[in-house]
C-alpha atoms as a PDB file:
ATOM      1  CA  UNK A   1      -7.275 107.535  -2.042  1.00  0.00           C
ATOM      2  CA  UNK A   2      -8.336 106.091  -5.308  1.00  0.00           C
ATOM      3  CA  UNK A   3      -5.212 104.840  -6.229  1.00  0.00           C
ATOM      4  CA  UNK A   4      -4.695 103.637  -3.080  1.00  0.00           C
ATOM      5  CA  UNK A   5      -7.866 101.032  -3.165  1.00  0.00           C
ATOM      6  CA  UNK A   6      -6.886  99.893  -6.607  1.00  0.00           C
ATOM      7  CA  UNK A   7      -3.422  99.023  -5.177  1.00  0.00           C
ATOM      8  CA  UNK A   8      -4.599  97.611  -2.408  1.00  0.00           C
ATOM      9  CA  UNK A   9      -7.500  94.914  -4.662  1.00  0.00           C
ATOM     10  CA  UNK A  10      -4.705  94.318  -7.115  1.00  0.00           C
ATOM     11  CA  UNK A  11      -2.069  92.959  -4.238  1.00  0.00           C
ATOM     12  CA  UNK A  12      -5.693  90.659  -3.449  1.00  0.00           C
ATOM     13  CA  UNK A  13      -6.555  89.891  -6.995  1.00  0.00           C
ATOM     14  CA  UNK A  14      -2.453  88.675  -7.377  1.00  0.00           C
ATOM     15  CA  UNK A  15      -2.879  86.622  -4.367  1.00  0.00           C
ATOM     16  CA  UNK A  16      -5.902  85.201  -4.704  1.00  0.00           C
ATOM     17  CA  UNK A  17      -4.514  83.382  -7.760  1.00  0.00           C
ATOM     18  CA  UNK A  18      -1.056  82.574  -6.734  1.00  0.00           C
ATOM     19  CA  UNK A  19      -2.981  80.298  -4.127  1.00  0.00           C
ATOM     20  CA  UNK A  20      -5.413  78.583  -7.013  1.00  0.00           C
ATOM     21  CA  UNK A  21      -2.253  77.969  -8.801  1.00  0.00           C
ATOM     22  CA  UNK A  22      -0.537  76.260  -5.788  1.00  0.00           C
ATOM     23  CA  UNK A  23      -3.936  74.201  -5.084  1.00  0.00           C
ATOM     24  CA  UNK A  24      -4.197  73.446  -8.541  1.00  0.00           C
ATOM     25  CA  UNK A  25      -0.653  72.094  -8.886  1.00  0.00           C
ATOM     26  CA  UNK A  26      -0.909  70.297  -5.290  1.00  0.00           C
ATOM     27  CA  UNK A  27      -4.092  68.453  -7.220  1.00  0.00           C
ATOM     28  CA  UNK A  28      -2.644  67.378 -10.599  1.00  0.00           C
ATOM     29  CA  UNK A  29       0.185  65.930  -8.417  1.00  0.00           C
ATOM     30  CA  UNK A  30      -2.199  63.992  -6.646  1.00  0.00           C
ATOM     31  CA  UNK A  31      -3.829  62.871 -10.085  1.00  0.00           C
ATOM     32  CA  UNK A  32      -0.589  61.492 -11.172  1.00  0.00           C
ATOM     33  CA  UNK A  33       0.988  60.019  -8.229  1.00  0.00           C
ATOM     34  CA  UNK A  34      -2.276  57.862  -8.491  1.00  0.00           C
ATOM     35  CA  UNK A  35      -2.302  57.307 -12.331  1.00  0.00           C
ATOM     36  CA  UNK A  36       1.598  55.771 -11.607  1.00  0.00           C
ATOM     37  CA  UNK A  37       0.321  53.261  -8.678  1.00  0.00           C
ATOM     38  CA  UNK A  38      -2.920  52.537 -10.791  1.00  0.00           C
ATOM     39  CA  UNK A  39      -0.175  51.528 -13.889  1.00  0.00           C
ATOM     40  CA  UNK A  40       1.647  50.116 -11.438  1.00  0.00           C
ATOM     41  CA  UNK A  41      -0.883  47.463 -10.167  1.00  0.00           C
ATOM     42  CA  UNK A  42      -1.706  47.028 -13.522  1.00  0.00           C
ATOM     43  CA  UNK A  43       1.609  46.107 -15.020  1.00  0.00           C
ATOM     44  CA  UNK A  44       1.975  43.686 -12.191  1.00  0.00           C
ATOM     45  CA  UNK A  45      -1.841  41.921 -12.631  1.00  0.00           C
ATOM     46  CA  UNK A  46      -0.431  41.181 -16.446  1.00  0.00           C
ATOM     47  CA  UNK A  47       2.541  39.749 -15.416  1.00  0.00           C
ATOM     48  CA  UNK A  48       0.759  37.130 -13.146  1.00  0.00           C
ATOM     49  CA  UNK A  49      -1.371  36.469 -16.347  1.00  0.00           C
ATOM     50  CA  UNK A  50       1.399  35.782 -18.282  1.00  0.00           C
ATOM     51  CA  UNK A  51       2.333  33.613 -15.635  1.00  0.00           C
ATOM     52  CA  UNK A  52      -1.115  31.391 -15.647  1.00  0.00           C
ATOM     53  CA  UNK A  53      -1.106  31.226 -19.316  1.00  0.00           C
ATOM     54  CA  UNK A  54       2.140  29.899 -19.484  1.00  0.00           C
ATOM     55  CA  UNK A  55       1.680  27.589 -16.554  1.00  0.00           C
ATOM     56  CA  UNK A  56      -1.910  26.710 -18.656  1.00  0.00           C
ATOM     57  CA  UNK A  57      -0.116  26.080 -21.609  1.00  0.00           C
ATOM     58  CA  UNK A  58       2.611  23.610 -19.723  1.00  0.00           C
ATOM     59  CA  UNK A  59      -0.236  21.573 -18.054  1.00  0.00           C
ATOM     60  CA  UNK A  60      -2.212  21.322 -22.128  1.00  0.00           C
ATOM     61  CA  UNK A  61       1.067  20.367 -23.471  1.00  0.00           C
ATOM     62  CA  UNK A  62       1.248  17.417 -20.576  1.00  0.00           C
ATOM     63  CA  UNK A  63      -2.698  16.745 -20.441  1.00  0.00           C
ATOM     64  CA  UNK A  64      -2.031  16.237 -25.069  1.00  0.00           C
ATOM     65  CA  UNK A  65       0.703  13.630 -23.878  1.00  0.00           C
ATOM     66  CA  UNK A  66      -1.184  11.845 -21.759  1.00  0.00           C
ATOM     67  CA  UNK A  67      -4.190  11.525 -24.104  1.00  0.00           C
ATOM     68  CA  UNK A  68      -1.433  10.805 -26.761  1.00  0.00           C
ATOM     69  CA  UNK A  69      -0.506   7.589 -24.394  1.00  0.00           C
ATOM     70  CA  UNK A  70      -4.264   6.774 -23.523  1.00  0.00           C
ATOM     71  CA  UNK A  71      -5.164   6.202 -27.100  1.00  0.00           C
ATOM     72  CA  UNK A  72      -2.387   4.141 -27.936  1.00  0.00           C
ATOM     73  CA  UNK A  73      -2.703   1.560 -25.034  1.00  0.00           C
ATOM     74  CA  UNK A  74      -6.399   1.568 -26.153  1.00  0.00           C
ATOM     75  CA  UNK A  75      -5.238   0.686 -29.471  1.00  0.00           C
ATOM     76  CA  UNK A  76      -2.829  -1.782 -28.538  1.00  0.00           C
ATOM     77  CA  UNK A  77      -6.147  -3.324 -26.017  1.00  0.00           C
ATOM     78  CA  UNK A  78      -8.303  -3.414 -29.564  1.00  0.00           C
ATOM     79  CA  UNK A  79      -5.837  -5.218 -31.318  1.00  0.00           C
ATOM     80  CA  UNK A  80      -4.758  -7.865 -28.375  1.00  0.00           C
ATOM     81  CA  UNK A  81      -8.477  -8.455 -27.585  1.00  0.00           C
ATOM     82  CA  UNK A  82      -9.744 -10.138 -30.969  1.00  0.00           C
ATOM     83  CA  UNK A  83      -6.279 -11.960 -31.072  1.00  0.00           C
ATOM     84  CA  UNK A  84      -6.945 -13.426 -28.033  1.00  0.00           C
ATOM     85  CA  UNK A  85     -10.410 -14.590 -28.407  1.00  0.00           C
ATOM     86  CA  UNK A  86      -9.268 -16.331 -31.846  1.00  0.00           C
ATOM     87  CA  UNK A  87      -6.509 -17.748 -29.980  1.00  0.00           C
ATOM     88  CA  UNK A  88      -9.348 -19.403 -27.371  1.00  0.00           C
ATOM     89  CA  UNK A  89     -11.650 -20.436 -29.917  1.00  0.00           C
ATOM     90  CA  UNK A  90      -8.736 -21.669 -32.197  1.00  0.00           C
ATOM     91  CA  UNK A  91      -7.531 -23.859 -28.771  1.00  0.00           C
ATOM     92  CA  UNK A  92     -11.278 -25.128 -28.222  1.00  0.00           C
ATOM     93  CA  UNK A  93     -11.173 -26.405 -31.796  1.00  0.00           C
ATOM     94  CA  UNK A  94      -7.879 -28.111 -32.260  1.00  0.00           C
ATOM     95  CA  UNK A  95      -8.859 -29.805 -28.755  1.00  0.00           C
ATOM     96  CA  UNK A  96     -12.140 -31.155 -29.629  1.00  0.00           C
ATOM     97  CA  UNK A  97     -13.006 -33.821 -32.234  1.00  0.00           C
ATOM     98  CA  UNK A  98     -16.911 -34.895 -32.913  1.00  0.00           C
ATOM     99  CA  UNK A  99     -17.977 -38.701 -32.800  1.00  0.00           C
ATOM    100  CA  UNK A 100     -21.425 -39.778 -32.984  1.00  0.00           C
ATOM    101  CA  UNK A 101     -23.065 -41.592 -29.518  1.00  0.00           C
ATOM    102  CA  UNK A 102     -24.699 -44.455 -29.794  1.00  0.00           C
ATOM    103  CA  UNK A 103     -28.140 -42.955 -30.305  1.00  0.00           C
ATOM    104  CA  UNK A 104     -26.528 -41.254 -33.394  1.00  0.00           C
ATOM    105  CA  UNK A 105     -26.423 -37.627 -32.038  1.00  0.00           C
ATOM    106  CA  UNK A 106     -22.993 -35.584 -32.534  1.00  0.00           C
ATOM    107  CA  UNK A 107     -20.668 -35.212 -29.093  1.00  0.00           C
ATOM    108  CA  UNK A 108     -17.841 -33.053 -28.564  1.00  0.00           C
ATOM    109  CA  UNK A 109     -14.310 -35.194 -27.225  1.00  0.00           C
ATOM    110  CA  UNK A 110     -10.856 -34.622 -26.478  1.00  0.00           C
ATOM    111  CA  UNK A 111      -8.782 -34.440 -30.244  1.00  0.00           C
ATOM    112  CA  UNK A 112      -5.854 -37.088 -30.268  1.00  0.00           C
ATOM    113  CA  UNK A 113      -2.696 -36.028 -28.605  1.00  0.00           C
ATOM    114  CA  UNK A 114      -4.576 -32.884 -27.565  1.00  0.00           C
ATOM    115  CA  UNK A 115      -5.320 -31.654 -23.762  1.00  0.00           C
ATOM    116  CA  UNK A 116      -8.802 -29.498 -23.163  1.00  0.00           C
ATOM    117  CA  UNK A 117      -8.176 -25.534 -22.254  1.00  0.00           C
ATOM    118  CA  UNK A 118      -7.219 -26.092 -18.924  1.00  0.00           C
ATOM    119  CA  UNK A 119      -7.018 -21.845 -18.216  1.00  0.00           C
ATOM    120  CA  UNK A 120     -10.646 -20.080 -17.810  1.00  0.00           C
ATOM    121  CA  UNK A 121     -10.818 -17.064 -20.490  1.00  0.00           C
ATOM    122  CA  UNK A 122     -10.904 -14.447 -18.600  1.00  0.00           C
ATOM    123  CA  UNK A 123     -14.357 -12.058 -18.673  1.00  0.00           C
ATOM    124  CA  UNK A 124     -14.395  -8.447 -19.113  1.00  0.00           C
ATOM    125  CA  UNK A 125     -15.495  -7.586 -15.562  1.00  0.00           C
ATOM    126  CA  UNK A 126     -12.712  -6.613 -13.230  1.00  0.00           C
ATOM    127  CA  UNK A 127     -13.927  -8.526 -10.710  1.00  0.00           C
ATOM    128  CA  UNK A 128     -12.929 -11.657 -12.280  1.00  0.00           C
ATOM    129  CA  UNK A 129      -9.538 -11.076 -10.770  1.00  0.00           C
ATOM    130  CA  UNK A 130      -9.422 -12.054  -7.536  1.00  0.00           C
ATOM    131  CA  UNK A 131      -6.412 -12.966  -5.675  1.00  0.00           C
ATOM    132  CA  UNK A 132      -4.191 -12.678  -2.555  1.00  0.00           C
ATOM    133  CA  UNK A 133      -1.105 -13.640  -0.575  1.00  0.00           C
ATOM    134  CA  UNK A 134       0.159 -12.802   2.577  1.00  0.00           C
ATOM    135  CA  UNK A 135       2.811 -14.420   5.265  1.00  0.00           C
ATOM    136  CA  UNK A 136       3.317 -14.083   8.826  1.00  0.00           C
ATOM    137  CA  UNK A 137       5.960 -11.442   9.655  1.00  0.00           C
ATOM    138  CA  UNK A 138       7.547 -13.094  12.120  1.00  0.00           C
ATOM    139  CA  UNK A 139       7.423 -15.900  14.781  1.00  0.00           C
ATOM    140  CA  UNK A 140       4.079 -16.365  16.015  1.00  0.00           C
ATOM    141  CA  UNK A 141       3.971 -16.430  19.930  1.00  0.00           C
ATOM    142  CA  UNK A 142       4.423 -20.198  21.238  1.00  0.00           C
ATOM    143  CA  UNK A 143       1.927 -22.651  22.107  1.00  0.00           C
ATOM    144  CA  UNK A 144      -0.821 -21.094  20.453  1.00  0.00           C
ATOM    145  CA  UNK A 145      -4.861 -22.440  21.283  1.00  0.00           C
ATOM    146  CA  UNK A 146      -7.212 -24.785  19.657  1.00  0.00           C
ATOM    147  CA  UNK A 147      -9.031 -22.295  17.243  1.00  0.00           C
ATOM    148  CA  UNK A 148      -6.298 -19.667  17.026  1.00  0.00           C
ATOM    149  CA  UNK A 149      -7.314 -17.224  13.858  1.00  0.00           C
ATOM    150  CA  UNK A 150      -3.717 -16.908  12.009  1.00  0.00           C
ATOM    151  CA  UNK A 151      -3.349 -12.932  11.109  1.00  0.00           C
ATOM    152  CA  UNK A 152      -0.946 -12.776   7.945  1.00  0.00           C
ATOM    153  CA  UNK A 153      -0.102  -9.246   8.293  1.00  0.00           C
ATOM    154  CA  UNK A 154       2.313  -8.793   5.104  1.00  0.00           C
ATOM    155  CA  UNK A 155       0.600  -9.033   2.020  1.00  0.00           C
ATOM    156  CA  UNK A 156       1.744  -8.711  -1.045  1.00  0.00           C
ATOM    157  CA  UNK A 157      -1.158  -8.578  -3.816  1.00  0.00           C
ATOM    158  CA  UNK A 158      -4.516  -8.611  -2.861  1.00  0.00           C
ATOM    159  CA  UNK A 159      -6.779  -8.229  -6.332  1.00  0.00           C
ATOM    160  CA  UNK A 160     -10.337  -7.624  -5.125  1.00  0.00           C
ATOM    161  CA  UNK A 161      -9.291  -6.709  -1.914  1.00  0.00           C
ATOM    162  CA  UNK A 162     -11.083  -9.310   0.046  1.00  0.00           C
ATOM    163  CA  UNK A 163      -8.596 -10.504   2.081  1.00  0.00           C
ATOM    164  CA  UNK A 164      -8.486  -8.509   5.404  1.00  0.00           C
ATOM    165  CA  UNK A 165      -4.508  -8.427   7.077  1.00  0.00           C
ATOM    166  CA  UNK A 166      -6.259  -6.723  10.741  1.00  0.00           C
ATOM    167  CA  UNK A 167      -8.036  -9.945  11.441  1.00  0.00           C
ATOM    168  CA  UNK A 168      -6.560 -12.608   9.123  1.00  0.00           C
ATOM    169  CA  UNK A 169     -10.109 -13.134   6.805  1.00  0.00           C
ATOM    170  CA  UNK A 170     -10.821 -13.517   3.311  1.00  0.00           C
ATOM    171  CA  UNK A 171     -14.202 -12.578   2.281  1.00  0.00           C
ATOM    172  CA  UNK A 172     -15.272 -13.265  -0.919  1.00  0.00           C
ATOM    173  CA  UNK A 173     -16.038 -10.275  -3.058  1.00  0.00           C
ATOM    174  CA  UNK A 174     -17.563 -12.728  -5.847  1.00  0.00           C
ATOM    175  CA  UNK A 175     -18.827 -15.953  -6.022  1.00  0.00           C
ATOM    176  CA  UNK A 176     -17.188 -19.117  -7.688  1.00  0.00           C
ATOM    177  CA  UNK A 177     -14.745 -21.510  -7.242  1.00  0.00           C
ATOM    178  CA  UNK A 178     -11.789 -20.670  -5.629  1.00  0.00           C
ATOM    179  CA  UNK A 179      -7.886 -22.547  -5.440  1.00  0.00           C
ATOM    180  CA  UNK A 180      -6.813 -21.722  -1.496  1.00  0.00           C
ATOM    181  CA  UNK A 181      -2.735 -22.154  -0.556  1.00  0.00           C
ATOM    182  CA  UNK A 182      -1.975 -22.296   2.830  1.00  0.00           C
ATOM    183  CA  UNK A 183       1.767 -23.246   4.535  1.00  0.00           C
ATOM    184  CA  UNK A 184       3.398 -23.937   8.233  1.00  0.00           C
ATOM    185  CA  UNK A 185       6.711 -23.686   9.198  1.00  0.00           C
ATOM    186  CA  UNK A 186       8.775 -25.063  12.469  1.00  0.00           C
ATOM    187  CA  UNK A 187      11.868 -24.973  13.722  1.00  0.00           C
ATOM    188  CA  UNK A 188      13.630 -27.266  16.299  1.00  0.00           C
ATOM    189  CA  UNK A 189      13.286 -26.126  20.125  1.00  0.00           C
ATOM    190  CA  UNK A 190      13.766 -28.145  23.464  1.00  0.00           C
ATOM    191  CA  UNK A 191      11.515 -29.782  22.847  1.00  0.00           C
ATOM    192  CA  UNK A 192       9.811 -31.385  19.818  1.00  0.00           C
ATOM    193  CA  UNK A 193       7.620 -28.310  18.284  1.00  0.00           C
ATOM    194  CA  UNK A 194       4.928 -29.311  16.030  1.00  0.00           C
ATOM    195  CA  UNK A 195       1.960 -27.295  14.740  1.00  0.00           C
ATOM    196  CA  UNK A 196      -1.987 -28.073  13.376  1.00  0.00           C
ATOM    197  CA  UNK A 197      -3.452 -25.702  11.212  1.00  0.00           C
ATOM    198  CA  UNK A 198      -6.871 -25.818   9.613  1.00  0.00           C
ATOM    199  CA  UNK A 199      -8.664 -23.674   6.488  1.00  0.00           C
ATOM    200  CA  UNK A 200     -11.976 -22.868   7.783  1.00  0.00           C
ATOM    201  CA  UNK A 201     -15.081 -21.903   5.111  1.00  0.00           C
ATOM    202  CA  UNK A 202     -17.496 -19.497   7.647  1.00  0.00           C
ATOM    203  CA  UNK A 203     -16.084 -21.479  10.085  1.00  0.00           C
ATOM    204  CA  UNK A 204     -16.278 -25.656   8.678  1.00  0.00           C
ATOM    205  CA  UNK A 205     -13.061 -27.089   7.984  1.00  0.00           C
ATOM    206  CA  UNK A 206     -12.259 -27.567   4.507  1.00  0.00           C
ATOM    207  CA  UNK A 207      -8.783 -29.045   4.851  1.00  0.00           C
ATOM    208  CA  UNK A 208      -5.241 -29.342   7.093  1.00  0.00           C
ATOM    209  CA  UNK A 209      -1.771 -29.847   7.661  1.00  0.00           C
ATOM    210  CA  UNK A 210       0.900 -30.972  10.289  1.00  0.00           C
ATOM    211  CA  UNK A 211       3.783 -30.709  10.526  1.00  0.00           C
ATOM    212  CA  UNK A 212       6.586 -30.875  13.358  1.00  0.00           C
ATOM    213  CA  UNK A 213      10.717 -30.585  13.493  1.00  0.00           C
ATOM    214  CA  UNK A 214      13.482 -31.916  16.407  1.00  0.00           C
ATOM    215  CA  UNK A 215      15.240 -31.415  19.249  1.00  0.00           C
ATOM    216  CA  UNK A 216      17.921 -28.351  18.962  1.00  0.00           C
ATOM    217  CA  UNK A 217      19.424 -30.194  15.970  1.00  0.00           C
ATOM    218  CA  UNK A 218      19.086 -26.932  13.792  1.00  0.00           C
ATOM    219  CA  UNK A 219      16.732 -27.852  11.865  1.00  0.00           C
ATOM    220  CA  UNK A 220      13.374 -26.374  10.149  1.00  0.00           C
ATOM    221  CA  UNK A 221      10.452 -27.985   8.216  1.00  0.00           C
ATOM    222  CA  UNK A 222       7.441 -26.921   6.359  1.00  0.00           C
ATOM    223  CA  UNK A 223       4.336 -28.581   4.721  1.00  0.00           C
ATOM    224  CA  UNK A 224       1.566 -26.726   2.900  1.00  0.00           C
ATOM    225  CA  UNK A 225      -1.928 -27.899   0.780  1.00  0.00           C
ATOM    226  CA  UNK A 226      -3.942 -26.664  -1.515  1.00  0.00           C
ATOM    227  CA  UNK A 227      -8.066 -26.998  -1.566  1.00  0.00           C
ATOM    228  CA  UNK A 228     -10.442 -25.719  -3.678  1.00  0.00           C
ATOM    229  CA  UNK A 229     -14.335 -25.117  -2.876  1.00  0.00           C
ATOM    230  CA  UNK A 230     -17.033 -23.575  -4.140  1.00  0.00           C
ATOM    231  CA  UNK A 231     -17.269 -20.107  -2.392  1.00  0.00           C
ATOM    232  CA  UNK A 232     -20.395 -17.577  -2.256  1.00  0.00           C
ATOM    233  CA  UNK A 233     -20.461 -14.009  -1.514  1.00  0.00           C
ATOM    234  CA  UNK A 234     -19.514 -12.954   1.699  1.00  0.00           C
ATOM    235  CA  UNK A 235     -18.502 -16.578   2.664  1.00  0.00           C
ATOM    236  CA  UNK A 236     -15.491 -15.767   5.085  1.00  0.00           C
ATOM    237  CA  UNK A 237     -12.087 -18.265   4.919  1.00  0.00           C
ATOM    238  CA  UNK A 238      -9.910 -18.251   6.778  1.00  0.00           C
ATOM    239  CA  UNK A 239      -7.073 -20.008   8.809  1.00  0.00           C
ATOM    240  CA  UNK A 240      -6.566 -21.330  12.277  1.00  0.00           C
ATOM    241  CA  UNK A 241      -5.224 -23.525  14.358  1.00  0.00           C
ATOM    242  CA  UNK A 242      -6.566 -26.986  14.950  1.00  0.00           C
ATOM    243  CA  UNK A 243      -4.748 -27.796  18.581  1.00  0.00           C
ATOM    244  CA  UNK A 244      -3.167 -26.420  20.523  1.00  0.00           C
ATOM    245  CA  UNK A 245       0.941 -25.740  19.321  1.00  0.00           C
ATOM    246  CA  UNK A 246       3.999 -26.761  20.539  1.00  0.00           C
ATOM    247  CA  UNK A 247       6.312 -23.945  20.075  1.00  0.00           C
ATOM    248  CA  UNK A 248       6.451 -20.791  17.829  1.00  0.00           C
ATOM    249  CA  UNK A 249       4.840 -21.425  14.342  1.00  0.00           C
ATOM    250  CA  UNK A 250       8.600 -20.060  12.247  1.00  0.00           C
ATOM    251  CA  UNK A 251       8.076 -17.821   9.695  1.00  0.00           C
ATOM    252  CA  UNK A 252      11.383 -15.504   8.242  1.00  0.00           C
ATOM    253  CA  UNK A 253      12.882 -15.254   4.888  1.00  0.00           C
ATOM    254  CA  UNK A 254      14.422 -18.739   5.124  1.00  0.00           C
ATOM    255  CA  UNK A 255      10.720 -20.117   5.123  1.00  0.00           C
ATOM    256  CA  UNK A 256       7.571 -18.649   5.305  1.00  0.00           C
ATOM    257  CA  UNK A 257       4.015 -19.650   7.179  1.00  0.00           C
ATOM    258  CA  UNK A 258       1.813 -18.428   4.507  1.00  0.00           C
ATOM    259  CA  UNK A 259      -2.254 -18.096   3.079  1.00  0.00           C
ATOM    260  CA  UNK A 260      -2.944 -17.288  -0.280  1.00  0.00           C
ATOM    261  CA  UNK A 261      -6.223 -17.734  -2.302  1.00  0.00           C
ATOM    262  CA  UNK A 262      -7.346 -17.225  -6.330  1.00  0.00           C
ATOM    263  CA  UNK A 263     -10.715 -17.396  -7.970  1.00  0.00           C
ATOM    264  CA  UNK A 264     -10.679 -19.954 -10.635  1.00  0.00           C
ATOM    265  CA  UNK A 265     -14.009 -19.259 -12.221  1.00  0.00           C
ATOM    266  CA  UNK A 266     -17.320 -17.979 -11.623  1.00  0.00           C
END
């Protein structure tokens, strides 16, 4: 009977720990299934690394280049700058003489044989450079009204951005004195087309032109001025018609209705 119990707790004992094994075993699987996704995940985070310090590296490498470039325009600024105001002072110079008045003090005149700067040096503050120019697109649409705002909806440069190509007006970002360019074109019709257009300074005309063509001979014509007024900030210019049109006012590659406008000095 003895034996018989110490059979029996053996066969127990022996399977009892085949099953720790198996658990054991099941657990250290576990273990290292998750160790190999863990390296995994990691292996993959350092290749992205790689990735950003190489991309990193690329954009220093182009960032150097461009500072490279930065410093040498500045350079090539430094050295054009003092040549330039020698330059001016050298022209103011050679184009002045002194002669005494005739209450013996010293005056500055014109040097023989040489003109007076004619060009305004130009002043460190960007907003010295003010320009524009723009043109009609096409045709405008005929017989146009006394007081017709012309809308010159191409432009081409417009330094200071003060002129406006929605409405047609320039408003003056500084003040100064300002050169304004303005054209018309027409083009023969059945009958004699002619058009009137006026530059307008917040709304007080400042200048004009006329012009007019023929009778279906096949012909086109186009005048144009130039004025130039003192202009404060915020004054609006601008052009419009001064009666009423006969006709489209032309405008197309062959000749353009225009309005341009520069700042001369401040």
């Amino acid at each position: 009977m003895a034996l018989l119990f110490c059979a029996t707790l053996h066969v127990i004992f022996s399977i009892a720990s085949g099953l720790d094994a198996d658990i054991w075993r099941v657990e250290i699987e576990k273990r290292l299934l998750s160790l190999e996704q863990f390296n995994v995940q990691l292996q993959e985070e350092n290749a992205n690394l790689r990735s950003l310090i190489l991309e990193t590296q690329r954009e220093n490498k182009l960032l150097k280049g461009e500072l490279e470039d930065v410093v040498k325009r500045v350079s090539k600024c430094e050295e054009v700058i003092p040549r330039q105001e020698e330059d001016t002072q050298n022209t103011v110079v050679r184009a002045t003489d002194t002669r005494l008045s005739d209450d013996g003090n010293e005056v500055l005149t014109k040097g023989k044989d040489q003109p007076g700067p004619r060009i305004v040096h130009p002043d460190s503050n960007p907003e010295s450079a003010v320009a524009f120019y723009g043109y009609l697109s096409q045709n405008s649409a005929p017989n146009l009204p006394p007081h017709h705002s012309m809308v010159y909806d191409t432009v081409i440069i417009n330094r200071g951005h003060g002129y406006n190509k929605g409405d047609g007006i320039f408003i003056a970002p500084v003040a100064g004195v300002y050169a304004f360019h303005f054209s018309v074109c027409v083009i023969d019709g059945p009958e004699i087309p002619w058009a009137s257009l006026e530059i307008t300074l917040n709304g007080n005309s400042l200048g004009s032109i006329f012009e007019e063509s023929s009778v279906s001979r096949g012909e086109y014509h186009c005048s144009s001025t130039l004025v130039i007024s003192d202009v404060h900030v915020g004054d609006h210019v601008f052009i419009r018609t001064h009666t009423t049109t006969r006709g489209h006012i032309h405008s197309s590659p062959i000749g353009r209705t225009s309005f341009s406008g520069w700042l001369l000095y401040r």
